[in-house]
Protein backbone atom coordinates (compact mmCIF):
# COMPACT_ATOMS: atom_id res chain seq x y z
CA UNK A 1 -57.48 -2.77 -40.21
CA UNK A 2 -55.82 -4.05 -43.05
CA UNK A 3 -52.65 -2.19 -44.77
CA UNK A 4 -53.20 0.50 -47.71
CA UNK A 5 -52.04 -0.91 -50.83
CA UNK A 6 -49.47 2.07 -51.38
CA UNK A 7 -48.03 0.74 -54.03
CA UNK A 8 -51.02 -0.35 -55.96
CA UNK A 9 -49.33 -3.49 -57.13
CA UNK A 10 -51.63 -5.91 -56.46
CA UNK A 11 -53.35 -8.16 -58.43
CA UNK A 12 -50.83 -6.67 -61.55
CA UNK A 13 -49.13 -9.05 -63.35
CA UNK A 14 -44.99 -8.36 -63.84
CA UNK A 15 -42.52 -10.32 -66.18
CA UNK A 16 -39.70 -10.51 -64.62
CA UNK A 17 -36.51 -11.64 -66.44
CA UNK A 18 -33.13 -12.59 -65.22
CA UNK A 19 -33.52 -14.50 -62.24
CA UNK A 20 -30.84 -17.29 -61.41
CA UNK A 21 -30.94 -17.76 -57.77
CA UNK A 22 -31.36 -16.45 -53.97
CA UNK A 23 -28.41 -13.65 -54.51
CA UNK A 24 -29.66 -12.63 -57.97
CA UNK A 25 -31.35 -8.66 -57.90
CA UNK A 26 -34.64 -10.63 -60.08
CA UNK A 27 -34.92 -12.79 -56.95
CA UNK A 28 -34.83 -9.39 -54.69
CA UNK A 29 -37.43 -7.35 -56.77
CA UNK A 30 -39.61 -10.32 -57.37
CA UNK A 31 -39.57 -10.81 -53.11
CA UNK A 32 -40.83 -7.19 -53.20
CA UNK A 33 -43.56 -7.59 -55.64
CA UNK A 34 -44.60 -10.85 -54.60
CA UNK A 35 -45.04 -9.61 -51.10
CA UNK A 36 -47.04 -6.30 -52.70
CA UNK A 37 -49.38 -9.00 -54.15
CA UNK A 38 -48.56 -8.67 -57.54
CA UNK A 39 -48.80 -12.07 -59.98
CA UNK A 40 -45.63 -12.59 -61.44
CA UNK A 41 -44.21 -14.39 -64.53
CA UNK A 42 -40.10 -15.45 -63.88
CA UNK A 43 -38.58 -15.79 -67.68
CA UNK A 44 -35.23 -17.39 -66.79
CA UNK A 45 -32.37 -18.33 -68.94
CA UNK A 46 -32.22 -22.42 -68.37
CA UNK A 47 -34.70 -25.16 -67.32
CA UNK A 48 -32.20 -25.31 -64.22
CA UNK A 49 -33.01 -21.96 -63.13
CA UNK A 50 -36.86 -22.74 -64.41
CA UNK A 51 -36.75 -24.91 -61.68
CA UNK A 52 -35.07 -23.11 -59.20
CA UNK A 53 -37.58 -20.02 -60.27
CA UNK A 54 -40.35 -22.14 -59.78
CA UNK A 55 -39.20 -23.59 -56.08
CA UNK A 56 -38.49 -20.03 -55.03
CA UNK A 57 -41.82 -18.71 -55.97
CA UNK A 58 -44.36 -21.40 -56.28
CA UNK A 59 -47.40 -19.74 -57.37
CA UNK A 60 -45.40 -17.77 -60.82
CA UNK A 61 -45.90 -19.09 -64.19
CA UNK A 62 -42.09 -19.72 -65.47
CA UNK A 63 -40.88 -19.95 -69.05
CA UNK A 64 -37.41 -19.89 -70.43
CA UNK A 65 -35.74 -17.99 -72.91
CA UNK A 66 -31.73 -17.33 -73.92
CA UNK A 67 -32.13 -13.57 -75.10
CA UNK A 68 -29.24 -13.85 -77.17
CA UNK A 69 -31.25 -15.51 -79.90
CA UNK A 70 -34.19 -12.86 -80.26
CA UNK A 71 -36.43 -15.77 -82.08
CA UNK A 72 -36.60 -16.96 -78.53
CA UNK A 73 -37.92 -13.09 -77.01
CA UNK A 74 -40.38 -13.85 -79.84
CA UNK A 75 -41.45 -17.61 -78.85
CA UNK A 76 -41.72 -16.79 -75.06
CA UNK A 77 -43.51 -13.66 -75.82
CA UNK A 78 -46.19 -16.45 -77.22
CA UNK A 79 -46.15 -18.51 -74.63
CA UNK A 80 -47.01 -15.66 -72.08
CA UNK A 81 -49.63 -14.45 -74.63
CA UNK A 82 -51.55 -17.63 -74.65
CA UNK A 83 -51.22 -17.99 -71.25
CA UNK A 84 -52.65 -14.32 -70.50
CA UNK A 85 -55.72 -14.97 -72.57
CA UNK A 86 -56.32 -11.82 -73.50
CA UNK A 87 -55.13 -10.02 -70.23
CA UNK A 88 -52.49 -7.48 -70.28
CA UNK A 89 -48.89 -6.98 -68.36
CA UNK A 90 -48.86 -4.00 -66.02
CA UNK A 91 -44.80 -4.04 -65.22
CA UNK A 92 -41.91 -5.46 -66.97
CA UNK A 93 -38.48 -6.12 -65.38
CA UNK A 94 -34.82 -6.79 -67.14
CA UNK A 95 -32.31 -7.73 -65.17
CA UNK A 96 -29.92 -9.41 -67.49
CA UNK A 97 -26.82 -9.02 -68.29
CA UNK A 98 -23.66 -10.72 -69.14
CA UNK A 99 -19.40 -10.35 -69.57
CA UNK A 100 -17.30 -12.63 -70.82
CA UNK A 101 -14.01 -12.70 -68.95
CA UNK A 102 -13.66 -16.27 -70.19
CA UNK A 103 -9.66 -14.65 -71.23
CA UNK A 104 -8.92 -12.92 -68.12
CA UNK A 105 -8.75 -9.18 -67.23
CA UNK A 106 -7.79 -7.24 -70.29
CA UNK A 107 -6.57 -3.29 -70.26
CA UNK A 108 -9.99 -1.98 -72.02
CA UNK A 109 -8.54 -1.05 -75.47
CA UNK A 110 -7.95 -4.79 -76.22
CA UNK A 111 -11.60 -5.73 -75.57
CA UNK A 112 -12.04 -8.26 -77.95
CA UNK A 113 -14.78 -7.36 -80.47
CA UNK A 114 -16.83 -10.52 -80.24
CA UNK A 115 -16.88 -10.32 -76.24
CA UNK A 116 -17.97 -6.18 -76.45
CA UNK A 117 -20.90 -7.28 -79.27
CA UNK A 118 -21.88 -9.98 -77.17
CA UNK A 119 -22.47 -8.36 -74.04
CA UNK A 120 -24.25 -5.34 -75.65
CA UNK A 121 -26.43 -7.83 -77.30
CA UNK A 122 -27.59 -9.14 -73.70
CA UNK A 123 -27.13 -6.92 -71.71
CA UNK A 124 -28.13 -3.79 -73.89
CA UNK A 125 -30.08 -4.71 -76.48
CA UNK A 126 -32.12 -7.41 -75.07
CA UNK A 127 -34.42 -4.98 -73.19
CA UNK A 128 -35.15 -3.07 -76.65
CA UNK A 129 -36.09 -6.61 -77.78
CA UNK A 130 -38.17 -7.35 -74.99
CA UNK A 131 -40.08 -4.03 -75.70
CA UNK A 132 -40.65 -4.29 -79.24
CA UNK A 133 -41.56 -7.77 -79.36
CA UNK A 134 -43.54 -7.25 -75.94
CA UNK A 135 -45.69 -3.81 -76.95
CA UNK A 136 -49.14 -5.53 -78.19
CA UNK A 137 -49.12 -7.42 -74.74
CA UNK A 138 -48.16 -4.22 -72.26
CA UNK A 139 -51.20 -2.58 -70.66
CA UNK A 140 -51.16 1.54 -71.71
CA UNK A 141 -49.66 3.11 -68.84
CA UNK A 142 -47.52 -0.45 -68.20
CA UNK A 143 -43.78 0.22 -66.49
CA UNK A 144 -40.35 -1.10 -67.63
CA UNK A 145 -37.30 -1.06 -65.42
CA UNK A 146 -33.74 -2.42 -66.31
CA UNK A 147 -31.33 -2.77 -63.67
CA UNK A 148 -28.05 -0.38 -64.64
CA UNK A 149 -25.02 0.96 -62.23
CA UNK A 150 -24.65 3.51 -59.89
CA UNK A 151 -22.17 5.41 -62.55
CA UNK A 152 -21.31 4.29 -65.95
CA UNK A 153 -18.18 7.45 -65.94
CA UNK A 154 -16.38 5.73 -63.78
CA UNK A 155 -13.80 3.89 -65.02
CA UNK A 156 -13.05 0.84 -62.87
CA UNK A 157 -10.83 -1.49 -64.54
CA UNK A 158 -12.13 -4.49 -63.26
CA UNK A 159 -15.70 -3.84 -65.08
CA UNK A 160 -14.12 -3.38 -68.50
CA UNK A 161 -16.08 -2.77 -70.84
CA UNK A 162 -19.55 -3.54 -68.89
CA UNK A 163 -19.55 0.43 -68.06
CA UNK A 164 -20.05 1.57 -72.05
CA UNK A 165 -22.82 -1.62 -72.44
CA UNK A 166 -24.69 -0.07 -69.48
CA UNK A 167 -24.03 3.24 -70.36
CA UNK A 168 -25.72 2.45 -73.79
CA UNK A 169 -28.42 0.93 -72.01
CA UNK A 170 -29.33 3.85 -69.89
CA UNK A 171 -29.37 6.00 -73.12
CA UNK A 172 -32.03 3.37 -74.68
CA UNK A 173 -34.34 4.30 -71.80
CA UNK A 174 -35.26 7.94 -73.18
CA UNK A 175 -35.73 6.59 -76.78
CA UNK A 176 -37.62 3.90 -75.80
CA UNK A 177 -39.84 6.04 -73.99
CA UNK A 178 -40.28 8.73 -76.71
CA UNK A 179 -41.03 6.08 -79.24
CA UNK A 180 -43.60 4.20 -77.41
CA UNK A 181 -45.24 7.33 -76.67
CA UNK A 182 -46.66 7.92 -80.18
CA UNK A 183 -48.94 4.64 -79.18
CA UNK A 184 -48.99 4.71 -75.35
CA UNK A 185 -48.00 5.82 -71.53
CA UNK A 186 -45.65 3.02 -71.13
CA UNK A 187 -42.50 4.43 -69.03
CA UNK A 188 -39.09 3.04 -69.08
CA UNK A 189 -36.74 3.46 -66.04
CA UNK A 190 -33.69 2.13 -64.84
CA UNK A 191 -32.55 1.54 -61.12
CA UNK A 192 -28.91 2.02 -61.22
CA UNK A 193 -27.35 0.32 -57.86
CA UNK A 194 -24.27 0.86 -56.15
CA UNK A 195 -22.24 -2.46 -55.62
CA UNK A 196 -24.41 -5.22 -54.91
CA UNK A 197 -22.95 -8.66 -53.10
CA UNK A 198 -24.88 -10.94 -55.95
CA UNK A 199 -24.49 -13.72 -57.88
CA UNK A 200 -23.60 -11.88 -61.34
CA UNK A 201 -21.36 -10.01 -59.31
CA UNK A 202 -19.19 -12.75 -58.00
CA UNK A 203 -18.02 -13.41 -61.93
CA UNK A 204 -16.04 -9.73 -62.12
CA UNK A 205 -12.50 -10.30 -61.38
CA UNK A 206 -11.52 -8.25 -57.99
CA UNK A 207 -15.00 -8.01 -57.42
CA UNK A 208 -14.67 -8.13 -53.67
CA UNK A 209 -11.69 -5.50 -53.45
CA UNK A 210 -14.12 -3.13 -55.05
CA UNK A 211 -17.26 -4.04 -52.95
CA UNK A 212 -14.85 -3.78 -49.58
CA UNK A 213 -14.06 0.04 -50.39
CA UNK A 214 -17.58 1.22 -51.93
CA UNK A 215 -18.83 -0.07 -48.62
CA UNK A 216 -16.24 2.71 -47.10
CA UNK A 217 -17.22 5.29 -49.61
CA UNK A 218 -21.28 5.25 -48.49
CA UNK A 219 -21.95 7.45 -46.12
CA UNK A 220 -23.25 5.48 -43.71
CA UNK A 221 -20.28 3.01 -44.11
CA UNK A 222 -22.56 -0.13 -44.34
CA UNK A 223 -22.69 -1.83 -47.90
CA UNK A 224 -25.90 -1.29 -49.84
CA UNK A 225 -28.38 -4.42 -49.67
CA UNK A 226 -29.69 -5.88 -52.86
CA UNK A 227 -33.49 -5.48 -51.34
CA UNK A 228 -32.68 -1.66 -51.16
CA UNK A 229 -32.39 -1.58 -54.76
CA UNK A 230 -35.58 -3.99 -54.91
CA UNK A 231 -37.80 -1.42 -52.87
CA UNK A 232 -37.13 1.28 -56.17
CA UNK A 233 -37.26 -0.82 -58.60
CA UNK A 234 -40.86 -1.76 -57.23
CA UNK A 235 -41.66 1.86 -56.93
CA UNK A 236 -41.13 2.48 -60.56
CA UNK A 237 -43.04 -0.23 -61.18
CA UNK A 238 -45.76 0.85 -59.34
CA UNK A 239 -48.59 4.35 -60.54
CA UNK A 240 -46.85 5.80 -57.78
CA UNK A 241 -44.19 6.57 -60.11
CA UNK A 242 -46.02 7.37 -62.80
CA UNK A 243 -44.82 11.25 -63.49
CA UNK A 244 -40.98 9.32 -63.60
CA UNK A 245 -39.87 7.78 -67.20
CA UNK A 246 -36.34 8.02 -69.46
CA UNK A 247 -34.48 7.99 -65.47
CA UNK A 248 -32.21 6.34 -64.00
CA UNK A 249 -32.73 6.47 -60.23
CA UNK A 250 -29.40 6.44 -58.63
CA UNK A 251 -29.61 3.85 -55.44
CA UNK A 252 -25.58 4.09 -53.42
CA UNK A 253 -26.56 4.99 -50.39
CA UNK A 254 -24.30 8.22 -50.88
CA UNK A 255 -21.54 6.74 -52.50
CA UNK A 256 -21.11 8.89 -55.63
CA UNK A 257 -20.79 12.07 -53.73
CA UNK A 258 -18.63 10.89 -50.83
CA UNK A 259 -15.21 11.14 -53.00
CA UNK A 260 -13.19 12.77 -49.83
CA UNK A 261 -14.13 10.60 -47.39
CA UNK A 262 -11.86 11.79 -43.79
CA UNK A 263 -11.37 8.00 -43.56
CA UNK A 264 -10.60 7.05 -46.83
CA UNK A 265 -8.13 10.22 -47.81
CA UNK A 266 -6.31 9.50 -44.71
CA UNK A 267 -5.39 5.85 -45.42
CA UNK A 268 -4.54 7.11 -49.23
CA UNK A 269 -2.21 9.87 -47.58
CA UNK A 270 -0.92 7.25 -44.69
């Protein structure tokens, strides 16, 4: 007997943007969907990643796009629309985002301006891009999901000022959703991960440090996997989820409510 298609993904097509390679979170949630059946379209960054996309999943359509430049959400969102034919999107992923730490690890009040503005452009306000330019082509009950973090109140030093970009982010999701709904049922989510071992995060200075003691903090003291994260991200793009929009589904395998950890507060007290 063959499985039940619990998810009801297949046969849906999903845009997926953001992914760069084997460790990137795109490449995890477009492993899940892929394997659910669903058809997916990769928008990457580069033709280098195009081509990498295109290796990694062979039967995707793959365009390019630099979101920083929204005339190029507007030219890809053309390309995909010829391409469709007429056939809607059912899911929508956006897993960009981007820090420049080009000048080192700065205390956060002397962010510079043009490195804050930049990565709220990408990382933030890229996905209300994507939905706006995006809308005509979404099917009515279509889902979007952005990938956040686990917490945007805590302040680790080493993430800067990526913690307020995300945090705006996660705010976007509820007006988003409120605004398309004077047209629609499209839902907008976010799965917000606890520290991931990925390529993005290999960029943040002290990165590992970090990623070493959040893997003490979960409960089950084994680091969360990036296909953990995957597996909800697919489930809020699925109708499973379909009572869930404006959330941000909290994936740290206990993490944020572990603070006194026996092990942990003894080696702070030691």
């Amino acid at each position: 007997m063959q499985p039940a298609d619990f998810l009801e993904l297949a046969g849906k097509k999903v845009v997926v943007f953001g992914l760069a390679n084997k460790k990137s979170v795109a490449f995890a949630v477009s492993r899940v969907l892929n394997e659910a059946g669903a058809e997916l379209i990769q928008v990457v960054r580069s033709e280098a990643r195009a081509e990498t996309a295109q290796k990694l999943f062979p039967q995707s359509r793959v365009f390019c796009c630099d979101v920083e430049d929204e005339a190029n959400i507007i030219r890809v969102r053309d390309e995909i629309a010829r391409r469709l034919n007429g056939q809607t999107i059912h899911g929508l992923v956006h897993s960009i985002a981007f820090a420049n730490y080009s000048a080192g690890l700065q205390p956060f009040h002397a962010t510079p301006k043009v490195d804050f503005l930049q990565a709220m452009d990408i990382s933030c306000f890229s996905f209300i891009a994507i939905a706006n330019h995006f809308k005509e082509l979404l099917a009515p009950k279509a889902s979007l999901v952005t990938i956040s973090i686990s917490t945007t109140r805590m302040a680790a030093e080493n993430y800067g000022y990526m913690a307020p970009v995300k945090a705006a982010l996660e705010s976007s999701l509820c007006f988003l959703a409120k605004s398309f709904s004077a047209f629609s049922e499209v839902r907008f989510n976010a799965v917000c991960p606890g520290l991931l071992k990925t390529s993005a995060s290999a960029g943040i200075p002290g990165y590992i440090d970090s990623y070493l003691f959040a893997e003490k903090a979960t409960l089950r003291k084994r680091a969360l996997a990036t296909m953990e994260a995957a597996n909800a991200a697919a489930f809020l793009l699925s109708p499973r989820s379909s009572g869930i929009t404006g959330q941000c589904l909290v994936v740290d395998a206990g993490m944020g409510m572990n603070y006194f950890d026996r092990e942990i507060v003894a080696k702070a007290n030691s």
